[in-house]
Protein backbone atom coordinates (compact mmCIF):
# COMPACT_ATOMS: atom_id res chain seq x y z
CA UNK A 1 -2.15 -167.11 -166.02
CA UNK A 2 -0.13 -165.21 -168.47
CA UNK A 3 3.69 -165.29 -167.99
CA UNK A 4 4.11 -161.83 -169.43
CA UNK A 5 1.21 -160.51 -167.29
CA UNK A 6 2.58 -161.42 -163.70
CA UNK A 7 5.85 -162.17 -164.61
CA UNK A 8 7.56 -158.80 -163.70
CA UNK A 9 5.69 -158.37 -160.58
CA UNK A 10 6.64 -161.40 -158.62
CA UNK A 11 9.97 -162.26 -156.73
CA UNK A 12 12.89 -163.04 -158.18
CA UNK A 13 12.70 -166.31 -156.32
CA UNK A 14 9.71 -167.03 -158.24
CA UNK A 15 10.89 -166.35 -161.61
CA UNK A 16 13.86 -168.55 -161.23
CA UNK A 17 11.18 -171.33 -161.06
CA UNK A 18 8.56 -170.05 -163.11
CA UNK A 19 8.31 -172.88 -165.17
CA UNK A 20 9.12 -175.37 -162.73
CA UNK A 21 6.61 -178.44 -161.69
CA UNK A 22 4.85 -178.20 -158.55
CA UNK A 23 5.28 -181.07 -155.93
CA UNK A 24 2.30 -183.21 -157.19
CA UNK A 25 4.47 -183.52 -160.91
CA UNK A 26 5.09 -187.30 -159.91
CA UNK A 27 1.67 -188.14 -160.14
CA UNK A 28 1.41 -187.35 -164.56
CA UNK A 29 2.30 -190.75 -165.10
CA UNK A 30 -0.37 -193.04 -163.63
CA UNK A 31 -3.10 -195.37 -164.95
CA UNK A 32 -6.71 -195.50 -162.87
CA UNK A 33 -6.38 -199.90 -162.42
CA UNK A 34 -2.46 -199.51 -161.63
CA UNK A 35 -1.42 -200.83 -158.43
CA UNK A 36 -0.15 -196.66 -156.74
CA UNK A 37 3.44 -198.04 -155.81
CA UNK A 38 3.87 -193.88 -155.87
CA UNK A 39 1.66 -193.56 -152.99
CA UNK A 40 3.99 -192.72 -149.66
CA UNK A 41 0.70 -193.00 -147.79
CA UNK A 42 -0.90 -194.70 -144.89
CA UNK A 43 -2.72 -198.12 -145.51
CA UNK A 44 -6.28 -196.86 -145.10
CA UNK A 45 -7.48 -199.55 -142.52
CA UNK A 46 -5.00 -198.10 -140.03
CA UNK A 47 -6.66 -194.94 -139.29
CA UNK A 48 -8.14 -194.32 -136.25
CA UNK A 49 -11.63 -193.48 -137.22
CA UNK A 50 -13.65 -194.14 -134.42
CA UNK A 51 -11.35 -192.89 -131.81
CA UNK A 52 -11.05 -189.43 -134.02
CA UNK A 53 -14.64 -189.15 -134.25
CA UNK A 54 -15.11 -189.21 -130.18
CA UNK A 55 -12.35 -186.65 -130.01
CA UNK A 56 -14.21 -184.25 -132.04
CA UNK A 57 -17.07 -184.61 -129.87
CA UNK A 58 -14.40 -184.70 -126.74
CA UNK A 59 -13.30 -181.02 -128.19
CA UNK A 60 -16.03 -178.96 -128.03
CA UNK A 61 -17.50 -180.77 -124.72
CA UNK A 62 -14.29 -180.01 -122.65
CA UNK A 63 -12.74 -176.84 -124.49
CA UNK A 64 -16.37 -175.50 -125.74
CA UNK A 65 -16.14 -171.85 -127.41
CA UNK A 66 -12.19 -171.70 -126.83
CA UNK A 67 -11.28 -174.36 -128.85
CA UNK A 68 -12.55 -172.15 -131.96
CA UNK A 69 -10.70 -169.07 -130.75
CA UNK A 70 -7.57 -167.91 -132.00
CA UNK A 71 -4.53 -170.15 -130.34
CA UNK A 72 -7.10 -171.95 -129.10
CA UNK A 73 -8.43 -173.83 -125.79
CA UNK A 74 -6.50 -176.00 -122.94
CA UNK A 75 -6.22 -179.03 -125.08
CA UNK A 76 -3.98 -177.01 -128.05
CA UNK A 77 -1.65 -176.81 -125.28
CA UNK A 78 -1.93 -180.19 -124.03
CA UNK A 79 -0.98 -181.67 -127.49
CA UNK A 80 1.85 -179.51 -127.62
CA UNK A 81 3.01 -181.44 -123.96
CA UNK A 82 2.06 -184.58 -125.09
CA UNK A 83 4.89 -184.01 -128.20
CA UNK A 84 7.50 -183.06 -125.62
CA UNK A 85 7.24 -186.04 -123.43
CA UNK A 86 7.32 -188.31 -126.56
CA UNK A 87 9.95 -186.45 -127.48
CA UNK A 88 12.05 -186.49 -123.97
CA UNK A 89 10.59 -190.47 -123.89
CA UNK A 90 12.80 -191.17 -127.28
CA UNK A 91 16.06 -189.77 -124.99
CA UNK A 92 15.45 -185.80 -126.69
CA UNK A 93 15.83 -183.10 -124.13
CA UNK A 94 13.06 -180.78 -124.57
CA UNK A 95 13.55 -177.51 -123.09
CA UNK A 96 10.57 -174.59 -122.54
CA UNK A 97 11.68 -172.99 -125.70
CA UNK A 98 12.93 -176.01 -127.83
CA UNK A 99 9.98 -177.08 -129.35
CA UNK A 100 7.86 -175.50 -132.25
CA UNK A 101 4.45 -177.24 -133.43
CA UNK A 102 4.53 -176.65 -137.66
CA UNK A 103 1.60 -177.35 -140.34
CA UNK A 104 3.37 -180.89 -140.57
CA UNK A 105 6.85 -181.85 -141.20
CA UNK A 106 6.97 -180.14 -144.69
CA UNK A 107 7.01 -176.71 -142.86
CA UNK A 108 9.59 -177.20 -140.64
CA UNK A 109 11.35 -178.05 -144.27
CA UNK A 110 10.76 -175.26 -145.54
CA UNK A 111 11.34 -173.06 -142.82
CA UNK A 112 14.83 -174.57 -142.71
CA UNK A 113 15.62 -173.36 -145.47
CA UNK A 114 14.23 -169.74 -144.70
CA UNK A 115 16.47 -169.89 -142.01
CA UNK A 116 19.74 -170.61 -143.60
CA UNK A 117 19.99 -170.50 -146.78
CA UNK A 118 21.41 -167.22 -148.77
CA UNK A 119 21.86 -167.08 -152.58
CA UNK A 120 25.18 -168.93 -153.25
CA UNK A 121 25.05 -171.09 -150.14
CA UNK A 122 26.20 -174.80 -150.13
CA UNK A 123 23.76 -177.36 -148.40
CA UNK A 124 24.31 -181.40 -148.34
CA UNK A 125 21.74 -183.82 -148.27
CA UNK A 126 21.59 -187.93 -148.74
CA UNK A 127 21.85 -189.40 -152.31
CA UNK A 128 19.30 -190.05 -152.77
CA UNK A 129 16.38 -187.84 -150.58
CA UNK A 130 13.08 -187.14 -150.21
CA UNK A 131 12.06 -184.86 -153.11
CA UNK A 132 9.96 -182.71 -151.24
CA UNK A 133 12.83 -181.55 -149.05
CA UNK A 134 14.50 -180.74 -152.32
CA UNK A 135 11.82 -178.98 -153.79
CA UNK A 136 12.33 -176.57 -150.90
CA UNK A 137 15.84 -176.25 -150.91
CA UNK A 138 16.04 -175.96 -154.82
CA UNK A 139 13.79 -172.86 -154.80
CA UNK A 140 16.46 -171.02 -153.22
CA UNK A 141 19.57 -170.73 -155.29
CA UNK A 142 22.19 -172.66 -153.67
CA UNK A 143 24.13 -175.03 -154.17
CA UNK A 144 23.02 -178.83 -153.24
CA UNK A 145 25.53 -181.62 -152.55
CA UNK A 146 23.84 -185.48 -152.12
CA UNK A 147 26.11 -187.59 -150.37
CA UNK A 148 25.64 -191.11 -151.49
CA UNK A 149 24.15 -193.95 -148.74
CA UNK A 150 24.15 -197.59 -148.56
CA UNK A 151 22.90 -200.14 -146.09
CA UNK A 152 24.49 -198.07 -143.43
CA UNK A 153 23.18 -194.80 -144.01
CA UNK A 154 24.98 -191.95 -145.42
CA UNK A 155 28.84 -192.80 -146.43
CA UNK A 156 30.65 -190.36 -143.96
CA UNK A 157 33.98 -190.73 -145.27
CA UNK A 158 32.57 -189.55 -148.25
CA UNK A 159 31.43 -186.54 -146.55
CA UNK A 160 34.24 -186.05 -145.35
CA UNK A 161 36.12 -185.97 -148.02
CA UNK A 162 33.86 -183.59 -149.67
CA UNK A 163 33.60 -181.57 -146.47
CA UNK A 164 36.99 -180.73 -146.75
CA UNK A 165 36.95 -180.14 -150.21
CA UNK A 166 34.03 -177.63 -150.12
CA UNK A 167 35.90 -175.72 -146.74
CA UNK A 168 39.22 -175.59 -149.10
CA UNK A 169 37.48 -173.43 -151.34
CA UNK A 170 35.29 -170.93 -148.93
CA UNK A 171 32.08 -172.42 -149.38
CA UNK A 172 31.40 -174.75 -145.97
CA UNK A 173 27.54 -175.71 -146.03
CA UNK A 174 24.96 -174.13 -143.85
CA UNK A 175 23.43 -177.23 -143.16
CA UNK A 176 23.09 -181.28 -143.57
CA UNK A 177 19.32 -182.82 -144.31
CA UNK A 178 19.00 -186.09 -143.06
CA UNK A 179 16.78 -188.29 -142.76
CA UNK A 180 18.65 -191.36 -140.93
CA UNK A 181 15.65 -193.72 -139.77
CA UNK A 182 14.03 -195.34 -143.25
CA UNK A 183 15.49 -192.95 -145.86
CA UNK A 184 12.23 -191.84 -148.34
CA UNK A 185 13.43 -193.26 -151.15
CA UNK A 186 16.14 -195.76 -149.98
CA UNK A 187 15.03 -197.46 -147.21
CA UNK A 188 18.60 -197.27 -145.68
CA UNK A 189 18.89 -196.73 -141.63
CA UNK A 190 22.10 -194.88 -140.35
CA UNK A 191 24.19 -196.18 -138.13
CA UNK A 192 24.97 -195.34 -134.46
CA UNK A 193 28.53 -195.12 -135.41
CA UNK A 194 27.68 -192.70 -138.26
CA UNK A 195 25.09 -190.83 -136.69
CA UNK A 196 28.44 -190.38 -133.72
CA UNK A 197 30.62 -189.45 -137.21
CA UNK A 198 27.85 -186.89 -138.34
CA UNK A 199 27.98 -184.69 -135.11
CA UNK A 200 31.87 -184.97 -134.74
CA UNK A 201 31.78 -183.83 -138.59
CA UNK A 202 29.13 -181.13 -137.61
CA UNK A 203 30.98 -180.05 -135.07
CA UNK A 204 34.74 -179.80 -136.71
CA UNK A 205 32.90 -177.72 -139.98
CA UNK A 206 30.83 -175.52 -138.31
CA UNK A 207 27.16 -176.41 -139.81
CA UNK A 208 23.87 -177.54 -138.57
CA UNK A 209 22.17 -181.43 -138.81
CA UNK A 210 18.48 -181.43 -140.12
CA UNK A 211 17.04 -184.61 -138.61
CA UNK A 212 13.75 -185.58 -140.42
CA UNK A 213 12.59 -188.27 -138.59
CA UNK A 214 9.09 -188.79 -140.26
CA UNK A 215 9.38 -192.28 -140.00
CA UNK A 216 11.32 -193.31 -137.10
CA UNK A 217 8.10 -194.74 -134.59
CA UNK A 218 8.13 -197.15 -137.41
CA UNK A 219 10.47 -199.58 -136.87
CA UNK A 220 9.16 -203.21 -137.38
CA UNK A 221 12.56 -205.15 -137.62
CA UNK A 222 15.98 -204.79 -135.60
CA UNK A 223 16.63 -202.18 -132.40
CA UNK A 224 15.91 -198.86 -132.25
CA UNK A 225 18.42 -196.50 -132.74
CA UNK A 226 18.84 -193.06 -130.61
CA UNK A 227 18.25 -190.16 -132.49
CA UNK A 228 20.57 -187.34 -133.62
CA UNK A 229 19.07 -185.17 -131.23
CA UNK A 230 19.33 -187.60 -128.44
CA UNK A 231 23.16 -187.74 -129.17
CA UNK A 232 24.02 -184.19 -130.14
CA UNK A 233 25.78 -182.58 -127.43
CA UNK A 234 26.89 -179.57 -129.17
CA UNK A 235 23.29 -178.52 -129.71
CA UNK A 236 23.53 -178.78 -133.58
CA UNK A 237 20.23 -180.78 -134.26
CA UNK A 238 17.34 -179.49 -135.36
CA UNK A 239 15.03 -182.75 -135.27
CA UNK A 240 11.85 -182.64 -137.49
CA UNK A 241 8.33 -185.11 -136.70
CA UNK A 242 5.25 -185.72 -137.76
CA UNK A 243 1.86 -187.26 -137.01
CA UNK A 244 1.29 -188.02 -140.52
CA UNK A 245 2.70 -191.27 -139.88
CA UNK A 246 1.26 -192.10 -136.52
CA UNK A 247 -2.14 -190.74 -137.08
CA UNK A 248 -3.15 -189.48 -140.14
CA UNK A 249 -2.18 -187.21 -142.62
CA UNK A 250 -4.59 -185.08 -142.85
CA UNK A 251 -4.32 -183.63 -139.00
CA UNK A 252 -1.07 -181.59 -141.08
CA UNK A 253 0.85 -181.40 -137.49
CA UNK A 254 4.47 -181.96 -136.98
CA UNK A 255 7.19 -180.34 -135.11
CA UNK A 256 10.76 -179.33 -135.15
CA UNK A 257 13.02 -180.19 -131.39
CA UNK A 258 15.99 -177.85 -130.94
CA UNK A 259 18.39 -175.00 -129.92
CA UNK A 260 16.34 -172.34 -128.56
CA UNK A 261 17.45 -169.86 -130.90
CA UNK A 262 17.08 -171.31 -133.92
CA UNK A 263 13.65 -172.49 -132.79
CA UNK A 264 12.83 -169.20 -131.63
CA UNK A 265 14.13 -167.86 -135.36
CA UNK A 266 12.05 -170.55 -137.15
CA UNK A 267 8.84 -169.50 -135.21
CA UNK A 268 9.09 -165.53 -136.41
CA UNK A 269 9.60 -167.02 -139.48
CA UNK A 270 6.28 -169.02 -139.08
CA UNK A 271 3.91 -165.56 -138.87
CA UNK A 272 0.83 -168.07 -139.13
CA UNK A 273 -0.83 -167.43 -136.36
CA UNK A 274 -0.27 -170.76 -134.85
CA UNK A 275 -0.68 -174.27 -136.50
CA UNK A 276 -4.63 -175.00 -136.32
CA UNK A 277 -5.21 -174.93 -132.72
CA UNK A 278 -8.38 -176.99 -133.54
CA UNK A 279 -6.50 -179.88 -135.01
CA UNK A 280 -4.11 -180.06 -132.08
CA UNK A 281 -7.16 -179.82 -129.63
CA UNK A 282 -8.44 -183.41 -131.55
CA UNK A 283 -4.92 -184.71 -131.73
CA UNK A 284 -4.35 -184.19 -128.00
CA UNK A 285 -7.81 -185.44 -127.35
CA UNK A 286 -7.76 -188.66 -129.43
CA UNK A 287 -3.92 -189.16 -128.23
CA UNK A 288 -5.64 -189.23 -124.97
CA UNK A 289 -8.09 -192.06 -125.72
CA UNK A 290 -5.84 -194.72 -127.10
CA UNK A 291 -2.48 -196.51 -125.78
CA UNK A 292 0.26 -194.86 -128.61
CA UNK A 293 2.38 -197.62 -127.73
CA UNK A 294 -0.24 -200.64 -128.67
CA UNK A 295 -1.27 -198.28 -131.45
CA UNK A 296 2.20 -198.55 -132.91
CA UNK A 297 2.40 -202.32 -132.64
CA UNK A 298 -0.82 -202.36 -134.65
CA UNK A 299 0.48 -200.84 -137.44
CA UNK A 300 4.08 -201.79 -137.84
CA UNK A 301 2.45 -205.11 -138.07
CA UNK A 302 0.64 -204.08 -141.27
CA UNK A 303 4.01 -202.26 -142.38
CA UNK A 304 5.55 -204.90 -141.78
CA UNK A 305 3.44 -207.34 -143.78
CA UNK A 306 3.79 -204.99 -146.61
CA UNK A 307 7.44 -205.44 -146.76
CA UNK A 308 7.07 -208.23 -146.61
CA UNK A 309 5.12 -209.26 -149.45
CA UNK A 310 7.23 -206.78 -151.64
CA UNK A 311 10.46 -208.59 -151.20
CA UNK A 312 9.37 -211.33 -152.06
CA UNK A 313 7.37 -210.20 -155.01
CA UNK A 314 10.49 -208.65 -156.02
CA UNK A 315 12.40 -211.83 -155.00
CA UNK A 316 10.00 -213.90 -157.22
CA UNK A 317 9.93 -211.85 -160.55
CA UNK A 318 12.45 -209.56 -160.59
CA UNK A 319 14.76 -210.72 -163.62
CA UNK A 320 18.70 -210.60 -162.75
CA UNK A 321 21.14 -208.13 -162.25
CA UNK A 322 18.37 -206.20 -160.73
CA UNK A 323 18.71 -205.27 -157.07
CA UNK A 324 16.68 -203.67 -154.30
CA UNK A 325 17.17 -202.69 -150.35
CA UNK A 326 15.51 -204.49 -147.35
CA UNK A 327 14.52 -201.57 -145.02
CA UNK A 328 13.99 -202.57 -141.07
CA UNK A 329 11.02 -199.94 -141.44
CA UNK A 330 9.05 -197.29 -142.93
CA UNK A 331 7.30 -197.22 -146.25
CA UNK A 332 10.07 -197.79 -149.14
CA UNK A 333 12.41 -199.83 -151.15
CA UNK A 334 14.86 -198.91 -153.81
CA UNK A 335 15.05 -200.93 -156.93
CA UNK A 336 18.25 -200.54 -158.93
CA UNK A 337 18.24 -201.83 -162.32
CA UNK A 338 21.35 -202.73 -164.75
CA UNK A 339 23.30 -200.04 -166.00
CA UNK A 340 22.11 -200.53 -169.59
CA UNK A 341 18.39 -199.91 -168.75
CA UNK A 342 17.09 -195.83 -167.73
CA UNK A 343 14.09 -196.92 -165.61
CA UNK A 344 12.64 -193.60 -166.09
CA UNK A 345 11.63 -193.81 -169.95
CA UNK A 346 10.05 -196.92 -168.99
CA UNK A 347 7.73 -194.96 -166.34
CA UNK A 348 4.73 -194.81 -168.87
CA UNK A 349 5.14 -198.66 -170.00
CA UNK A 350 5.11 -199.94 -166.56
CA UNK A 351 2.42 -197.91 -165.56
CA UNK A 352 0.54 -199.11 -168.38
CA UNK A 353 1.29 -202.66 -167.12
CA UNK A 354 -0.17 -201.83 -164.15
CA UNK A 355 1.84 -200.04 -161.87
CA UNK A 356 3.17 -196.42 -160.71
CA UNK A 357 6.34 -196.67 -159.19
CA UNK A 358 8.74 -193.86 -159.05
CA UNK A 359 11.47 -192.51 -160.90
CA UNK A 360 14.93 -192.22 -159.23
CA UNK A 361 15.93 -189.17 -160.76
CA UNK A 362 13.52 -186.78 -158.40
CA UNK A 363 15.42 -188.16 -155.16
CA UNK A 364 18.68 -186.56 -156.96
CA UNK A 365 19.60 -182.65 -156.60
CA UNK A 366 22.16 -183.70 -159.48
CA UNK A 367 21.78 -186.39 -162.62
CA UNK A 368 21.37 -189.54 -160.87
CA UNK A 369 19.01 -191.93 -160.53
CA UNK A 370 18.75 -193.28 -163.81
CA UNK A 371 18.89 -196.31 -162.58
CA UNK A 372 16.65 -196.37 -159.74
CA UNK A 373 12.80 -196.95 -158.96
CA UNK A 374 11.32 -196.04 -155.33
CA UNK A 375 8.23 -198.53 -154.54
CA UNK A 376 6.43 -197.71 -151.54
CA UNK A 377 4.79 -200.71 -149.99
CA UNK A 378 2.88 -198.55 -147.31
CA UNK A 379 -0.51 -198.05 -149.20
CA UNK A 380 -2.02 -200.68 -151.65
CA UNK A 381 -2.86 -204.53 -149.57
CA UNK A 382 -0.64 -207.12 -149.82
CA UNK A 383 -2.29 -209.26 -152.96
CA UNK A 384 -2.16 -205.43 -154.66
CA UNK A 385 1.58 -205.43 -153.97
CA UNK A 386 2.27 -208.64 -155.62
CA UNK A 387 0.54 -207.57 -158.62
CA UNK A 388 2.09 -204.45 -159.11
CA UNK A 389 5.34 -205.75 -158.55
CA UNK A 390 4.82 -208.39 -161.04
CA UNK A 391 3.57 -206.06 -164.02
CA UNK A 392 7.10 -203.70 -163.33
CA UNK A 393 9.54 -206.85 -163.30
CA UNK A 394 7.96 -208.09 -166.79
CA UNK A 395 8.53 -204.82 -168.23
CA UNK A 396 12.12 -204.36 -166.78
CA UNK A 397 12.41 -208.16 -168.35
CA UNK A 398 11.71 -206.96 -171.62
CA UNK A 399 13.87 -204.20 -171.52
CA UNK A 400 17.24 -206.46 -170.81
């Protein structure tokens, strides 16, 4: 496609990003034998093949013709159901008209920022965040603020600070992305007493909290933690999830939990149709067949094990003055490397070593990052891990 041939015709949110990458940009720098530290995926082994392969048959025996129609048969609804009473079983009130089912978690993203965002707008997020997320938001022209984290979760004097700074001069932000269980890239878990902070904050400045909580059923180490939703009491959450994580992600469902008018908003913005009907007919059908709760054991346990083996991998080769979180969960750590090293020009060597982890700068609305890798731990097995982790370290090494 010619630039000078479409050009003219499209938006002009569209030619502000003409010549921006697409999501998939990460993947340029790889290497067919690395070990894909890149991969935020499922460990293969953990899907549920067998138990998906009844429900398909479970589908058309029990919804028949309707589960091809449009919106569906009975068991499209029942999936929907089965969300809310996770949902109300994780301490979430889930009212009639609080819940909206979304082509996965990405959607709801993006529909977020449908919702809110206006040219000129001011938005926070974590520093760092998941890039996707930022993808969205960046295509509309806004402003982005990341708010730096640490082993606690998002700094909230910090935002604070910045909150007041921003309200001084007339622009307050629309909204805050979070995502406070397992940060993608960080690792970090908020608080309780900051996720108490982030409402009161929400609350005094006038703006919305945008829970992502891809990740939270994953918890393999330490207590759970109630959600934002589950504590918001001024109805300010929107609260994002996804069966990506707890299924597969290919089934592309996920769902937003919140104030009836913005949910009711976010669905006109939707105009789809519904999300796949057909899909949520197998979802509800294979969530029927299995025990979520023993499902979840199962696979924390191989999350777990992944970790695992990456810290001490990490602990093992990883020359000094480098540093890296411990997450109680999910699929990532963050590497930081000494100040005099940029870990992104070294991208191509380490993947030429043998692995593919990140870059730190993508996580980062602003220049930071320089010093920062993302490894996810969530795909390759164990003895692939090690490997991996070795190659990076002896480039780093060499580097120093």
């Amino acid at each position: 496609m010619q630039k000078d041939q479409y050009y003219d015709l499209v938006s002009k949110r569209v030619q502000r990003n003409w010549q921006a990458e697409g999501y998939g940009a990460w993947r340029k720098v790889s290497n067919p034998e690395a070990v894909p530290l890149n991969f935020g995926f499922p460990y293969p082994t953990s899907y549920p093949f067998e138990e998906l392969a009844s429900a398909c048959a479970a589908v058309m025996e029990e919804d028949g013709a309707d589960a091809l129609k449009y919106g569906g048969g009975p068991l499209a609804a029942k999936m929907d159901r089965m969300i809310a009473d996770r949902c109300k079983e994780r301490g979430m009130n889930v009212g009639d008209d609080e819940l909206l089912i979304t082509s996965g978690s990405a959607q709801a993203i993006s529909l977020a920022a449908e919702l809110f965002l206006n040219e000129g707008d001011t938005m926070l997020v974590e520093g760092p965040t998941f890039m996707g997320a930022l993808k969205s938001f960046q295509d509309h022209p806004v402003d982005i603020y990341a708010i730096e984290g640490d082993d606690d979760g998002v700094k909230t004097d910090d935002m604070e600070q910045l909150l007041q700074k921003l309200s001084s001069e007339g622009r307050p932000p629309k909204f805050f992305y979070s995502i406070p269980n397992f940060n993608n890239p960080a690792g970090f878990t908020m608080s309780l007493e900051r996720r108490q902070r982030v409402l009161e904050l929400a609350e005094q400045y006038n703006f919305i909290v945008v829970e992502d909580d891809a990740y939270g059923e994953l918890r393999y180490e330490g207590e759970d933690l109630p959600t934002l939703r589950a504590l918001d009491e001024g109805d300010r959450v929107l609260h994002f999830g996804s069966m990506s994580k707890i299924l597969a992600p290919a089934v592309r469902i996920g769902w937003v939990v919140g104030p009836a008018a913005l949910v009711q908003q976010m669905e006109r913005l939707k105009s789809d149709g519904g999300s796949n009907p057909l899909i949520r007919a197998l979802v509800a059908a294979c969530w029927g067949s299995i025990d979520v709760n023993e499902r979840l054991i199962e696979i924390r346990s191989g999350y777990r094990m992944r970790r695992d083996a990456a810290l001490e991998a990490l602990e093992t080769y990883m020359p000094d003055g480098c540093s890296w979180s411990r997450p109680e969960g999910g699929y990532f750590l963050w590497v930081t490397v000494p100040d005099t090293l940029d870990a992104t020009e070294i991208l191509p060597e380490i993947a030429e070593a043998g692995a593919t982890p990140l870059g730190g700068t993508m996580f980062f609305p602003d220049d930071r990052g320089r010093q920062n890798l993302r490894l996810s731990f969530s795909f390759p097995d164990p003895s692939e891990i090690e490997r991996g982790i070795r190659a990076m370290a002896e480039v780093i090494e060499k580097h120093l």
